[in-house]
PDB file of N, CA and C in Angstrom:
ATOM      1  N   UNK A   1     -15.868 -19.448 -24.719  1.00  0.00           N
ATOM      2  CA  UNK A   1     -15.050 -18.985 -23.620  1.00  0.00           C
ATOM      3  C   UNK A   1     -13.568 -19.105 -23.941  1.00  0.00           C
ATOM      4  N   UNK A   2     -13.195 -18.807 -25.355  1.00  0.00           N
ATOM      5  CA  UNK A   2     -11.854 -18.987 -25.485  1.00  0.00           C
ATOM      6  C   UNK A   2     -11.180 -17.936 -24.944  1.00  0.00           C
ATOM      7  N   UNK A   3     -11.617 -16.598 -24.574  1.00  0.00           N
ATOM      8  CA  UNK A   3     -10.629 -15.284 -23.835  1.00  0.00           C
ATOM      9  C   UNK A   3     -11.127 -16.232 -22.736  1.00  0.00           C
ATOM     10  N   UNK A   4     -10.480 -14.984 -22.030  1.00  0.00           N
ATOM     11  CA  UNK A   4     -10.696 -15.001 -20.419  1.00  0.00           C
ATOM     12  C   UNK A   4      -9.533 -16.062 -19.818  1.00  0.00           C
ATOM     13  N   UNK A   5      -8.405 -15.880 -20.234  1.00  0.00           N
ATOM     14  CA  UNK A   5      -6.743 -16.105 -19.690  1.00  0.00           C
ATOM     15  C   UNK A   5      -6.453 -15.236 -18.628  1.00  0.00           C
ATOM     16  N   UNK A   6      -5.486 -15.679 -18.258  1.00  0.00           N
ATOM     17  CA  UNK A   6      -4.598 -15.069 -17.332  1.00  0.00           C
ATOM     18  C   UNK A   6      -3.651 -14.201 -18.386  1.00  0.00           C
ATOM     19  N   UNK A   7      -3.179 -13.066 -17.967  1.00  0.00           N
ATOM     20  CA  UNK A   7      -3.247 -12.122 -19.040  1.00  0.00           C
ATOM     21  C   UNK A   7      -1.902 -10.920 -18.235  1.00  0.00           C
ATOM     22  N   UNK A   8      -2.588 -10.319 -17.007  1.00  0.00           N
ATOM     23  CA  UNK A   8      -2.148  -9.454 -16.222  1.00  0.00           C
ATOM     24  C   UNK A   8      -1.646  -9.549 -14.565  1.00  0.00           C
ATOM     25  N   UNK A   9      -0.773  -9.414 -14.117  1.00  0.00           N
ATOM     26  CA  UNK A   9      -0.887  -9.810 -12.382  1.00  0.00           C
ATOM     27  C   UNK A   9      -0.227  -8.543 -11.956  1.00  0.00           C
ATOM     28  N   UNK A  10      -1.401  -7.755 -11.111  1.00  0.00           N
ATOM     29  CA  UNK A  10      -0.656  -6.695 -10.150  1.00  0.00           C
ATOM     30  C   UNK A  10      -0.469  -6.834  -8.731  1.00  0.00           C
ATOM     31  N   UNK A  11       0.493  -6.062  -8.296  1.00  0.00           N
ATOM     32  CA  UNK A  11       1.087  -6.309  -6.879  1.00  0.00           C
ATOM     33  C   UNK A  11       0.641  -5.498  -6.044  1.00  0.00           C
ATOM     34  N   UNK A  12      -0.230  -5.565  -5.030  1.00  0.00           N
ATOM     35  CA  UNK A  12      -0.787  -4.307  -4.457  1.00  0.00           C
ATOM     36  C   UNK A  12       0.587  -3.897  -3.589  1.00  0.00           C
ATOM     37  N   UNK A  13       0.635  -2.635  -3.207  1.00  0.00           N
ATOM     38  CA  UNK A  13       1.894  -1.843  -2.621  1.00  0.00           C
ATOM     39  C   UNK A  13       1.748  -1.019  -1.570  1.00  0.00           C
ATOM     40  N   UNK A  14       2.004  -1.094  -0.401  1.00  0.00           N
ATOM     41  CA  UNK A  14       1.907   0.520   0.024  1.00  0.00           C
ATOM     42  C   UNK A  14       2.797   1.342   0.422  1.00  0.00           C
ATOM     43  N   UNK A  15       4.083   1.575  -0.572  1.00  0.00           N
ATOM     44  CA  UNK A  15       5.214   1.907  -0.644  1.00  0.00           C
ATOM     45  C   UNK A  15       5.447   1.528  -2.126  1.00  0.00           C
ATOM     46  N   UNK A  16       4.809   2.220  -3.065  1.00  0.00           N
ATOM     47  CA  UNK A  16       5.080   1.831  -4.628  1.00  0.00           C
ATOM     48  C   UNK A  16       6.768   1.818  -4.904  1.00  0.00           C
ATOM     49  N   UNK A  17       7.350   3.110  -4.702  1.00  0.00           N
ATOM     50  CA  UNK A  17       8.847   3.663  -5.000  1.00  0.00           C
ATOM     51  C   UNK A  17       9.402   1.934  -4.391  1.00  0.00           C
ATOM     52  N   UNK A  18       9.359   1.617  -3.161  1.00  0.00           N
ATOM     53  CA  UNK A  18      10.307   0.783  -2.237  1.00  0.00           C
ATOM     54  C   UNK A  18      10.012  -0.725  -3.110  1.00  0.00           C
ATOM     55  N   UNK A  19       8.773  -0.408  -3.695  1.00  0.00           N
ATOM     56  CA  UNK A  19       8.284  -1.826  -4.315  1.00  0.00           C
ATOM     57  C   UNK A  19       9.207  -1.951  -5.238  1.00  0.00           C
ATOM     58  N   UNK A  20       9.181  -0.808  -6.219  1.00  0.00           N
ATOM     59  CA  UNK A  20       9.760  -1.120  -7.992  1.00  0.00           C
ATOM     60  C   UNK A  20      11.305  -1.192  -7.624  1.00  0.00           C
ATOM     61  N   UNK A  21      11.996  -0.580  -6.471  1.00  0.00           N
ATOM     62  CA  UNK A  21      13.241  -0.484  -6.099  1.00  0.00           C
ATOM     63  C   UNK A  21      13.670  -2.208  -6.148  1.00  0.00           C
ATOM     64  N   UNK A  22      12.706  -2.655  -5.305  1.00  0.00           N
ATOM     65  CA  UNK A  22      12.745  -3.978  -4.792  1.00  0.00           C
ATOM     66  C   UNK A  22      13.121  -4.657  -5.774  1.00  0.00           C
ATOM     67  N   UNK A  23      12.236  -4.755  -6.596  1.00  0.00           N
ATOM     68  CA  UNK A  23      12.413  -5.722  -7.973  1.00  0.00           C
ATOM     69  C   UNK A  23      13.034  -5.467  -8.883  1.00  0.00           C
ATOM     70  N   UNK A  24      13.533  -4.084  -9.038  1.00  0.00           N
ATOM     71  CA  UNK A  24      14.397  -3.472  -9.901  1.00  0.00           C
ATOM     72  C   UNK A  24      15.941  -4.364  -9.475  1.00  0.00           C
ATOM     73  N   UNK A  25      16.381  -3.907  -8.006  1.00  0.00           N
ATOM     74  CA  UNK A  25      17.266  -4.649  -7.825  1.00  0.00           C
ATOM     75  C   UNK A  25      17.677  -6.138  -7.559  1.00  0.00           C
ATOM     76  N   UNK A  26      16.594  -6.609  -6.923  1.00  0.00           N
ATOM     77  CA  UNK A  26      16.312  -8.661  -6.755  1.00  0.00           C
ATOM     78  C   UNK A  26      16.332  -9.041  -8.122  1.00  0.00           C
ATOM     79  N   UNK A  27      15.745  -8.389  -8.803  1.00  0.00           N
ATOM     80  CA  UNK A  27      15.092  -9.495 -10.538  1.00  0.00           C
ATOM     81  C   UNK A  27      15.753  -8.243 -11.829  1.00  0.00           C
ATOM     82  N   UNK A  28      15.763  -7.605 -11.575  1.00  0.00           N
ATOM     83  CA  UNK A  28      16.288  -6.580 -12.782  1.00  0.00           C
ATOM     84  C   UNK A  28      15.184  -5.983 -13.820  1.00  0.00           C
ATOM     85  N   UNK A  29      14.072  -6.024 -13.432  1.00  0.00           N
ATOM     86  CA  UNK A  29      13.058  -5.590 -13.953  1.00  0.00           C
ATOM     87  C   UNK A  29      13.077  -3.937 -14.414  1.00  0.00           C
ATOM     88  N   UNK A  30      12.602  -3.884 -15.356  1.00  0.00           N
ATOM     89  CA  UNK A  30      12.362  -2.486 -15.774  1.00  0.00           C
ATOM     90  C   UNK A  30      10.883  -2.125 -15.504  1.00  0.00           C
ATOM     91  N   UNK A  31      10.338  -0.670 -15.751  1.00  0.00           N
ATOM     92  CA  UNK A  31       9.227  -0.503 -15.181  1.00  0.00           C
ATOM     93  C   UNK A  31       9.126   0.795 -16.185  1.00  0.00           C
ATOM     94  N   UNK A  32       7.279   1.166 -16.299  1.00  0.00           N
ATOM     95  CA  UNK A  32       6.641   2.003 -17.046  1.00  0.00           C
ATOM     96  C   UNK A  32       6.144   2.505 -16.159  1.00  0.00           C
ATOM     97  N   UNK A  33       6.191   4.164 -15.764  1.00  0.00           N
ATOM     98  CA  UNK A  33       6.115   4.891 -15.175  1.00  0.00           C
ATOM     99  C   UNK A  33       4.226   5.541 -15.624  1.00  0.00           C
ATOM    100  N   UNK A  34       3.457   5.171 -14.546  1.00  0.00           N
ATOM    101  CA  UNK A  34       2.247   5.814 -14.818  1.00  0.00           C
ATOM    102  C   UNK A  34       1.583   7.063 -13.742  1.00  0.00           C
ATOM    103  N   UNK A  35       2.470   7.270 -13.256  1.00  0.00           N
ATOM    104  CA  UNK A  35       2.469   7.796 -12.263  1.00  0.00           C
ATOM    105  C   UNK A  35       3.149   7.832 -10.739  1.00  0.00           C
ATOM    106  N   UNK A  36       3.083   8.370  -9.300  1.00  0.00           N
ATOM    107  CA  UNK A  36       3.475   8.089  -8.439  1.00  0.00           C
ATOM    108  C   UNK A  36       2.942   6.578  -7.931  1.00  0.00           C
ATOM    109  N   UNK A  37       1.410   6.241  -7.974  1.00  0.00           N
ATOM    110  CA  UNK A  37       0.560   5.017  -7.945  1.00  0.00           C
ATOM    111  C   UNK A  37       0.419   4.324  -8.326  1.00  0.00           C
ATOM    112  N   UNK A  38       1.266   3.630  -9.583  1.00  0.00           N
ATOM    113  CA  UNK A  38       1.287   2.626 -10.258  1.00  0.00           C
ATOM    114  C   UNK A  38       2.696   2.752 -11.604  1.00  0.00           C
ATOM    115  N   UNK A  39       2.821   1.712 -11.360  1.00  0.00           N
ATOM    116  CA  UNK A  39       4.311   1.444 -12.167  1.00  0.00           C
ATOM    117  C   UNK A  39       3.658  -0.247 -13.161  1.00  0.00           C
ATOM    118  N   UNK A  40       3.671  -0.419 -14.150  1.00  0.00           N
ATOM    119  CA  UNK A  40       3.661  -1.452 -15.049  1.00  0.00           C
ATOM    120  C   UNK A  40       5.514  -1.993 -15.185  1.00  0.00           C
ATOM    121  N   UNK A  41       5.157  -3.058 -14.639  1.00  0.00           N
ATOM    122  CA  UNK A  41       6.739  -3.968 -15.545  1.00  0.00           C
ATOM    123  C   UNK A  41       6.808  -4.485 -16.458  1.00  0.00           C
ATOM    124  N   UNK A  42       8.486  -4.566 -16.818  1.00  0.00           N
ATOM    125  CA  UNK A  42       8.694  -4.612 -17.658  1.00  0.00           C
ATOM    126  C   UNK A  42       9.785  -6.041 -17.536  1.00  0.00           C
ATOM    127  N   UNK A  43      10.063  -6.500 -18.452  1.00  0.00           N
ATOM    128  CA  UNK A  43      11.182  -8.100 -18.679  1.00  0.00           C
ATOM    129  C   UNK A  43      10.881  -8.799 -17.159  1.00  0.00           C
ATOM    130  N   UNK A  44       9.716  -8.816 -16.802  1.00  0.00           N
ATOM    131  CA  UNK A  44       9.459  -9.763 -15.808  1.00  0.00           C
ATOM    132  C   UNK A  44       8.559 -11.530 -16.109  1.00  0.00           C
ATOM    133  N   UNK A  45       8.334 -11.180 -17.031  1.00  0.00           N
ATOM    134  CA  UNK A  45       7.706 -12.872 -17.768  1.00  0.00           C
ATOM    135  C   UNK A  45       6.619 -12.454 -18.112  1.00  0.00           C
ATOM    136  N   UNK A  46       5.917 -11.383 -17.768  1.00  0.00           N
ATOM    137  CA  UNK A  46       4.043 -11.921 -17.463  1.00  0.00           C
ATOM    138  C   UNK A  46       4.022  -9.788 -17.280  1.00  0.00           C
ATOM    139  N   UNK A  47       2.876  -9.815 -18.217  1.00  0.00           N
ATOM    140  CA  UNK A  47       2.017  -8.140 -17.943  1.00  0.00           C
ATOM    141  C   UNK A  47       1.753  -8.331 -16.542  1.00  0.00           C
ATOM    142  N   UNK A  48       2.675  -7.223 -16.428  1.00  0.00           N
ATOM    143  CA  UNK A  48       1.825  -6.105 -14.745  1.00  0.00           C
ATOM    144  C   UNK A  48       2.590  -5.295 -14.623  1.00  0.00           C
ATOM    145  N   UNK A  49       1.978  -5.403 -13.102  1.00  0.00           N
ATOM    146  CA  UNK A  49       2.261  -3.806 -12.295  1.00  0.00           C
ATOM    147  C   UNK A  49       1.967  -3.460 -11.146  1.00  0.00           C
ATOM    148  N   UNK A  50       2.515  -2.739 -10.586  1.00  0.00           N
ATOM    149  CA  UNK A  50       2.305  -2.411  -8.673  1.00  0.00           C
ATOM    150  C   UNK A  50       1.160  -1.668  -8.693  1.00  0.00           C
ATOM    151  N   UNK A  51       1.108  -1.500  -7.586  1.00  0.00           N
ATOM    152  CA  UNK A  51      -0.522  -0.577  -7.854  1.00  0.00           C
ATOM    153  C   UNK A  51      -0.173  -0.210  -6.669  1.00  0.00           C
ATOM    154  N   UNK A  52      -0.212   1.158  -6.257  1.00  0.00           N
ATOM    155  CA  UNK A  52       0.020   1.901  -4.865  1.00  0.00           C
ATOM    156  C   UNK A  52      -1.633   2.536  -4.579  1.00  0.00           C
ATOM    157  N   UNK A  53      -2.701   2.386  -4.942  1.00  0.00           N
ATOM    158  CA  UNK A  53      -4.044   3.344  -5.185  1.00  0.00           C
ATOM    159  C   UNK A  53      -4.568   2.674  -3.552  1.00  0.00           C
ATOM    160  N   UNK A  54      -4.090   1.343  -3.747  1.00  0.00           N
ATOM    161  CA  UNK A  54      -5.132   0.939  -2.152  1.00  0.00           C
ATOM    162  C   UNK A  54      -6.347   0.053  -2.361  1.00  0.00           C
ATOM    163  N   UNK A  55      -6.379  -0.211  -3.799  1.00  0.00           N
ATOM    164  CA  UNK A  55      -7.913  -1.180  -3.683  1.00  0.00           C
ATOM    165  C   UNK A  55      -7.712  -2.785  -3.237  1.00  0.00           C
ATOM    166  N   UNK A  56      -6.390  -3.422  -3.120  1.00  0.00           N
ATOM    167  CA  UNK A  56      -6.370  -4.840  -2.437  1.00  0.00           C
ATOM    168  C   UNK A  56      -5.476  -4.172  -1.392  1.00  0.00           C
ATOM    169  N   UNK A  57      -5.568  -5.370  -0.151  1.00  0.00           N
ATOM    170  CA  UNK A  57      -4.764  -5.806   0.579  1.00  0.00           C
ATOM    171  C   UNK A  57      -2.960  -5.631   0.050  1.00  0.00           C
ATOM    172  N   UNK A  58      -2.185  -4.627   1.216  1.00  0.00           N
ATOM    173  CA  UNK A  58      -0.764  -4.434   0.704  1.00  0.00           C
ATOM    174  C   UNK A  58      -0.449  -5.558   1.148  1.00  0.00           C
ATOM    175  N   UNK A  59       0.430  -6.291  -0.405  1.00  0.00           N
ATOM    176  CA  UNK A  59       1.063  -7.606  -0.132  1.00  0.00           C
ATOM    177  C   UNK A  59       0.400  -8.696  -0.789  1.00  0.00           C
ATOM    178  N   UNK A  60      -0.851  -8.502  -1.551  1.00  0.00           N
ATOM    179  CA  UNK A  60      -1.552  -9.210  -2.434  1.00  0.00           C
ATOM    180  C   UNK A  60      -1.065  -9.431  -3.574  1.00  0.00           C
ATOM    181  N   UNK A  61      -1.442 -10.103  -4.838  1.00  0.00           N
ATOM    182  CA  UNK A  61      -1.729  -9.906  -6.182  1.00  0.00           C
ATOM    183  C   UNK A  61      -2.909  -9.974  -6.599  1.00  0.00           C
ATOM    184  N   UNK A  62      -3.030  -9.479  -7.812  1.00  0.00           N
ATOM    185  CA  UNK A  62      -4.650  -9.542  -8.600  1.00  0.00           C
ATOM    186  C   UNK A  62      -3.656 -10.051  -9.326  1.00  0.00           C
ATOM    187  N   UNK A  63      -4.655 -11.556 -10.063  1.00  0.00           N
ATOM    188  CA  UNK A  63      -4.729 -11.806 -10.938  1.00  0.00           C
ATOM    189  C   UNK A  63      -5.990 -11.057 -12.217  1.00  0.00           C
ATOM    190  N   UNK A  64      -5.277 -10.773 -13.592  1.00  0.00           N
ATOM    191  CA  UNK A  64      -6.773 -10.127 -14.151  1.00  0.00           C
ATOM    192  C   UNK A  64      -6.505 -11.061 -15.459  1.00  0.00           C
ATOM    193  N   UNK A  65      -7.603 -11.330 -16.290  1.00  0.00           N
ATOM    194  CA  UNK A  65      -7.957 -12.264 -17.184  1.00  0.00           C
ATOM    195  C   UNK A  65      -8.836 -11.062 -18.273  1.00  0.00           C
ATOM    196  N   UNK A  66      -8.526 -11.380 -19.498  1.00  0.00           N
ATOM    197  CA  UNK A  66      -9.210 -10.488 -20.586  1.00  0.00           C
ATOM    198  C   UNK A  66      -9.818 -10.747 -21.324  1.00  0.00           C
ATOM    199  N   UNK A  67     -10.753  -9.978 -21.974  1.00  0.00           N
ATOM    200  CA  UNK A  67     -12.577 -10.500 -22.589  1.00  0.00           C
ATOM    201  C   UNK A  67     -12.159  -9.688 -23.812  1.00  0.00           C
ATOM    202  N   UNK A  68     -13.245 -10.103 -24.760  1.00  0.00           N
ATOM    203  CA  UNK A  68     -13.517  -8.942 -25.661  1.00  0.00           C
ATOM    204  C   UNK A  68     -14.920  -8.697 -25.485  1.00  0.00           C
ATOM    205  N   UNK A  69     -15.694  -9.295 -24.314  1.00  0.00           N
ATOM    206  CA  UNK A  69     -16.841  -8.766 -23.734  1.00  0.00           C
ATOM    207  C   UNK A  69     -17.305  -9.036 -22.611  1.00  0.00           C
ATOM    208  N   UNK A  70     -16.780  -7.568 -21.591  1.00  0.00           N
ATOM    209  CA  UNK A  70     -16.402  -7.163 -20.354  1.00  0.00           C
ATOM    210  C   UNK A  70     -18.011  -7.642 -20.312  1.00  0.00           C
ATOM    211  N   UNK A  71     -18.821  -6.961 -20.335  1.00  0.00           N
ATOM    212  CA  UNK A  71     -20.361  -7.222 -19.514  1.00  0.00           C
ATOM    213  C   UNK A  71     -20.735  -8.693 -19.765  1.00  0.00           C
ATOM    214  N   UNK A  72     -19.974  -9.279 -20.602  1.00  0.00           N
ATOM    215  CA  UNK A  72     -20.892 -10.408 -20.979  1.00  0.00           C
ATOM    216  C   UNK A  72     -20.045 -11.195 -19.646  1.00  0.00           C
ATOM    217  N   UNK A  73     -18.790 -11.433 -19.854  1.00  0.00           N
ATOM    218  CA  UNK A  73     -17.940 -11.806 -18.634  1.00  0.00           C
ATOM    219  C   UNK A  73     -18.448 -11.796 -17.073  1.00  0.00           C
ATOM    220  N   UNK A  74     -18.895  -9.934 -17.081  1.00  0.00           N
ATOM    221  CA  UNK A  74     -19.314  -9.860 -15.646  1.00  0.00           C
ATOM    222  C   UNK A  74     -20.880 -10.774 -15.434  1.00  0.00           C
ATOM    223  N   UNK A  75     -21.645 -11.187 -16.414  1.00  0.00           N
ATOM    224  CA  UNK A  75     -22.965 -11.701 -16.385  1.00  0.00           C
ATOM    225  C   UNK A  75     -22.767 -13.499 -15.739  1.00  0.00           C
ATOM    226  N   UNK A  76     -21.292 -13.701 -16.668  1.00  0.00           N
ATOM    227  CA  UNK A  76     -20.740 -15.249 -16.422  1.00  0.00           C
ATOM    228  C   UNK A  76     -20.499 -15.542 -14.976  1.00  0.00           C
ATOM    229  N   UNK A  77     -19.111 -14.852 -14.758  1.00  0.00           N
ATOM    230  CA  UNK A  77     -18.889 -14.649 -12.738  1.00  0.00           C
ATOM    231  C   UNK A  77     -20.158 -14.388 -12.227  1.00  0.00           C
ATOM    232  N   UNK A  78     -21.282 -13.515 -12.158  1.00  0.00           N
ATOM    233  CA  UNK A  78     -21.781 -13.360 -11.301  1.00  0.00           C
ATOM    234  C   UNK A  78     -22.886 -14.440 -11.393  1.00  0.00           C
ATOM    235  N   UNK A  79     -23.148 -15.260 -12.439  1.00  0.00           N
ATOM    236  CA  UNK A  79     -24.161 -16.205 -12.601  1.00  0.00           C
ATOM    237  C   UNK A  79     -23.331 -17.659 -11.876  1.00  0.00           C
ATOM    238  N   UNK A  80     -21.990 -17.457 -11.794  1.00  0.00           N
ATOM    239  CA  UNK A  80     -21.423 -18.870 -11.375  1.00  0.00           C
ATOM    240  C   UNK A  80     -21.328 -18.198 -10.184  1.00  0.00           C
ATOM    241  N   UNK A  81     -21.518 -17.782  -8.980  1.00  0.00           N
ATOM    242  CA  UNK A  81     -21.654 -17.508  -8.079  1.00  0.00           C
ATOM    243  C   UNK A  81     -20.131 -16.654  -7.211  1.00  0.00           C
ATOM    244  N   UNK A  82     -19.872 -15.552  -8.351  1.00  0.00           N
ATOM    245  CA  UNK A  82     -18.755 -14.562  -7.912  1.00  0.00           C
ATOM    246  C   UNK A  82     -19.408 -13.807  -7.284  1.00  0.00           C
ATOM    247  N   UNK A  83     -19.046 -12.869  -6.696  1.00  0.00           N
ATOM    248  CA  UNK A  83     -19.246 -11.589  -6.149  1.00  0.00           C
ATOM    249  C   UNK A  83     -18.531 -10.123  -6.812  1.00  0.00           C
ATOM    250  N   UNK A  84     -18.811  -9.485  -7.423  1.00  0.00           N
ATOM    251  CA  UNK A  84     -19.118  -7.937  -8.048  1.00  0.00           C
ATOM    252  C   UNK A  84     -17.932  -7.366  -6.290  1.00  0.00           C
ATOM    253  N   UNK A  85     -16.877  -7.027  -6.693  1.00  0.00           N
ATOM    254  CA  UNK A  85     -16.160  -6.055  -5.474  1.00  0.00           C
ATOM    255  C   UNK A  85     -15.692  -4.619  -5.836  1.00  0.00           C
ATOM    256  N   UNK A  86     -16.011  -4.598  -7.018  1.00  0.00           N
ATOM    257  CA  UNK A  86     -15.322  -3.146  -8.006  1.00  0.00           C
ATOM    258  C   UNK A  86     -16.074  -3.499  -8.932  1.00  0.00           C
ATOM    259  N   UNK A  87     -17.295  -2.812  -9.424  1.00  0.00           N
ATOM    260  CA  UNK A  87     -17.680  -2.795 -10.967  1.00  0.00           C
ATOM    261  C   UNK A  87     -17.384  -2.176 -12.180  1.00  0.00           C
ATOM    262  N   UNK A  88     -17.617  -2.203 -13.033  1.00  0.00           N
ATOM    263  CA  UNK A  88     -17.265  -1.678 -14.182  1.00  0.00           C
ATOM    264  C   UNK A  88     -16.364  -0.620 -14.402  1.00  0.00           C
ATOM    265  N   UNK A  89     -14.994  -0.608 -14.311  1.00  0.00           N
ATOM    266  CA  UNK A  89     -14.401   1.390 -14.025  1.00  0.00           C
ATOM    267  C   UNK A  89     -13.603   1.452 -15.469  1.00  0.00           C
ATOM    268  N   UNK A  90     -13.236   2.413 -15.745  1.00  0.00           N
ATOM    269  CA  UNK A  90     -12.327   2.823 -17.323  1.00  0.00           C
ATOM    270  C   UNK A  90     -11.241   3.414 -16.497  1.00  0.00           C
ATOM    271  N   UNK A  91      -9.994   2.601 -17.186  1.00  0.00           N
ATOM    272  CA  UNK A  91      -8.832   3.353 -16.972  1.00  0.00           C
ATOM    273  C   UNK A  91      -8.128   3.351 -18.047  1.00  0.00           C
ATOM    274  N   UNK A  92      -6.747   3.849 -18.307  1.00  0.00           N
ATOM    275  CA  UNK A  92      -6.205   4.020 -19.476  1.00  0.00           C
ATOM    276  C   UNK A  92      -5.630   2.642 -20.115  1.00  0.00           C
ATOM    277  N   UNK A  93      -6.317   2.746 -21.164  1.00  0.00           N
ATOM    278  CA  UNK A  93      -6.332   1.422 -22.027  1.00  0.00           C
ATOM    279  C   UNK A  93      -7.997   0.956 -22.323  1.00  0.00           C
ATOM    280  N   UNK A  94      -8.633   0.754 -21.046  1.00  0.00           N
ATOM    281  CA  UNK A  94      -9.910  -0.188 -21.023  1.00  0.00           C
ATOM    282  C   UNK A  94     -10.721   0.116 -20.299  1.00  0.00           C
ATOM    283  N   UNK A  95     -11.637  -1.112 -19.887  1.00  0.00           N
ATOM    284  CA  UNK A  95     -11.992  -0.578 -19.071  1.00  0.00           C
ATOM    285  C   UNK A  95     -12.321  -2.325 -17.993  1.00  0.00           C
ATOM    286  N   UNK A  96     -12.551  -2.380 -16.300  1.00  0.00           N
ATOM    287  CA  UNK A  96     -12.564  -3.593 -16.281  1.00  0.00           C
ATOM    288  C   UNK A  96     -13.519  -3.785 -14.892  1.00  0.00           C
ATOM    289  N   UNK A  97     -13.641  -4.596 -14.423  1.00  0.00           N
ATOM    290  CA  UNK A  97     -14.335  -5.172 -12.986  1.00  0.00           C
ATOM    291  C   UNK A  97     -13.528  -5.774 -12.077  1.00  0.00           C
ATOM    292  N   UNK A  98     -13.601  -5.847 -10.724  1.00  0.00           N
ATOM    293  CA  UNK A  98     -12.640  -7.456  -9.962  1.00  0.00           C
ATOM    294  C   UNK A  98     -14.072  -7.863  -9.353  1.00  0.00           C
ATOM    295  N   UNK A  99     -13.946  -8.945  -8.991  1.00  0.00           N
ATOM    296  CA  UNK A  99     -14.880 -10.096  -8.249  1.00  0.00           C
ATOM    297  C   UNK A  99     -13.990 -11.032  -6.986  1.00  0.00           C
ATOM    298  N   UNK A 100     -14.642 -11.824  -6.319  1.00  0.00           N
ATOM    299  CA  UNK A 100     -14.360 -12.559  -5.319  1.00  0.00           C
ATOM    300  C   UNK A 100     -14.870 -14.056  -5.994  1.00  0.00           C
ATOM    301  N   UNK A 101     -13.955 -14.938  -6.119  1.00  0.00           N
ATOM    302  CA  UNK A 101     -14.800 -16.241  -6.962  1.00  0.00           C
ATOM    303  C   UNK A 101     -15.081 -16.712  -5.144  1.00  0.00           C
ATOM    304  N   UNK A 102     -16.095 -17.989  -5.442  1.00  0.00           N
ATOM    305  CA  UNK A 102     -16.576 -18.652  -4.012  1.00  0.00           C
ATOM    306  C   UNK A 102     -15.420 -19.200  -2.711  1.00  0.00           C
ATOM    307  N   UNK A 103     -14.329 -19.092  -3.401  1.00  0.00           N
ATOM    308  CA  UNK A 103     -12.996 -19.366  -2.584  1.00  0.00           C
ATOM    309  C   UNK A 103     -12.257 -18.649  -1.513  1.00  0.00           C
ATOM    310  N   UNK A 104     -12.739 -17.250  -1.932  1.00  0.00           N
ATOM    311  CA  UNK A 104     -12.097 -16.148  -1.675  1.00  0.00           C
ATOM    312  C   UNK A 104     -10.924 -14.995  -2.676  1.00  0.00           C
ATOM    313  N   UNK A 105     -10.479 -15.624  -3.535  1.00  0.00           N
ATOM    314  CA  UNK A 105      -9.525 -15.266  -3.885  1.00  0.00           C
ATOM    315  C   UNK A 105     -10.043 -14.415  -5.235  1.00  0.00           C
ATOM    316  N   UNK A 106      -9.727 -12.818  -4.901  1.00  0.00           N
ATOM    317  CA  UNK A 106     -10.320 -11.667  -5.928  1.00  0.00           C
ATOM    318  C   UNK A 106      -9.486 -11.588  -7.182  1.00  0.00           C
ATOM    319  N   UNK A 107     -10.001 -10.980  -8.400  1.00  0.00           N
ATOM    320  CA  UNK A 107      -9.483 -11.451  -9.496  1.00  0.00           C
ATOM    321  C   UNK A 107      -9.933 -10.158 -10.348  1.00  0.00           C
ATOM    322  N   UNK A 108      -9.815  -9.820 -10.881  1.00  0.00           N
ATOM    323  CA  UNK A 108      -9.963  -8.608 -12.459  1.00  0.00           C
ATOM    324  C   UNK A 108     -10.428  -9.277 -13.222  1.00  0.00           C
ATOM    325  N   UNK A 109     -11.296  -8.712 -14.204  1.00  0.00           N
ATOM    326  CA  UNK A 109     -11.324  -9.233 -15.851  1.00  0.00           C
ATOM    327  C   UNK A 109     -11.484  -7.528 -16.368  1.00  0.00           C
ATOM    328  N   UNK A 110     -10.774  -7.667 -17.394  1.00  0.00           N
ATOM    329  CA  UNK A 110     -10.486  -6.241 -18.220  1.00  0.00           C
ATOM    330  C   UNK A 110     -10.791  -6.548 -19.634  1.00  0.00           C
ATOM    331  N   UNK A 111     -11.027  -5.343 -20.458  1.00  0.00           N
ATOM    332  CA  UNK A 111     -11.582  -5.539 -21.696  1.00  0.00           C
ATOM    333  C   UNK A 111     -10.962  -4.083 -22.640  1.00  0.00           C
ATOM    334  N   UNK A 112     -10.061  -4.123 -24.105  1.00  0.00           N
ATOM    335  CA  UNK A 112      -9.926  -2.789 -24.320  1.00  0.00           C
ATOM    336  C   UNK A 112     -11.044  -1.885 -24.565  1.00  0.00           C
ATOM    337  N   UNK A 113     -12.110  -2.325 -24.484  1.00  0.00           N
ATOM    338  CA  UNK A 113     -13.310  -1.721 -25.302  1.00  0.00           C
ATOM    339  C   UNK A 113     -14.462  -1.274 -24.575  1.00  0.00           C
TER     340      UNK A 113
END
């Protein structure tokens, strides 16, 4: 179990533009343009990105953590008693899952492969 870090943190948004504005001007962050729905930052300490699509709560973060084996990962969470909230999807780069650990608090694991 040496992967599976903290890796990525996105900001859910529902006002992406007002988001990256936000942090552009508070923190000076730069940003990678992936569209109207998601912006990746940039010179902020730590990989991420806003996410305007709608899959968390506006005003959240996902934390996401990275494998070099996504199914084997999803077999781990769901055997320690996570919950499956988004399964398996491919987006550009990878492809990944989120879960609910027993706490409440939802999480990603992503994989490039």
């Amino acid at each position: 179990m040496d992967d599976l870090k903290i890796e990525y943190v996105e900001f859910s948004s529902s006002n992406v533009a007002a988001s990256k504005g936000f942090f552009a001007q508070a923190f000076g962050w730069g940003f990678v343009d992936y569209g109207p729905q998601y912006q990746a930052f940039a010179g902020a300490g730590i990989d991420g990105g806003i996410d305007g699509i709608g899959q968390a709560a506006s005003g959240t973060a996902l934390v996401i953590l990275k494998t070099a084996d996504l199914e084997g990962a999803l077999a781990r969470v769901t055997a320690a008693g996570g919950v499956v909230t988004r399964p398996i999807f491919d987006f550009p780069g990878g492809r990944r899952f989120h879960f609910r650990e027993p706490g409440g608090a939802e999480m990603g694991v992503w994989s490039e492969v």
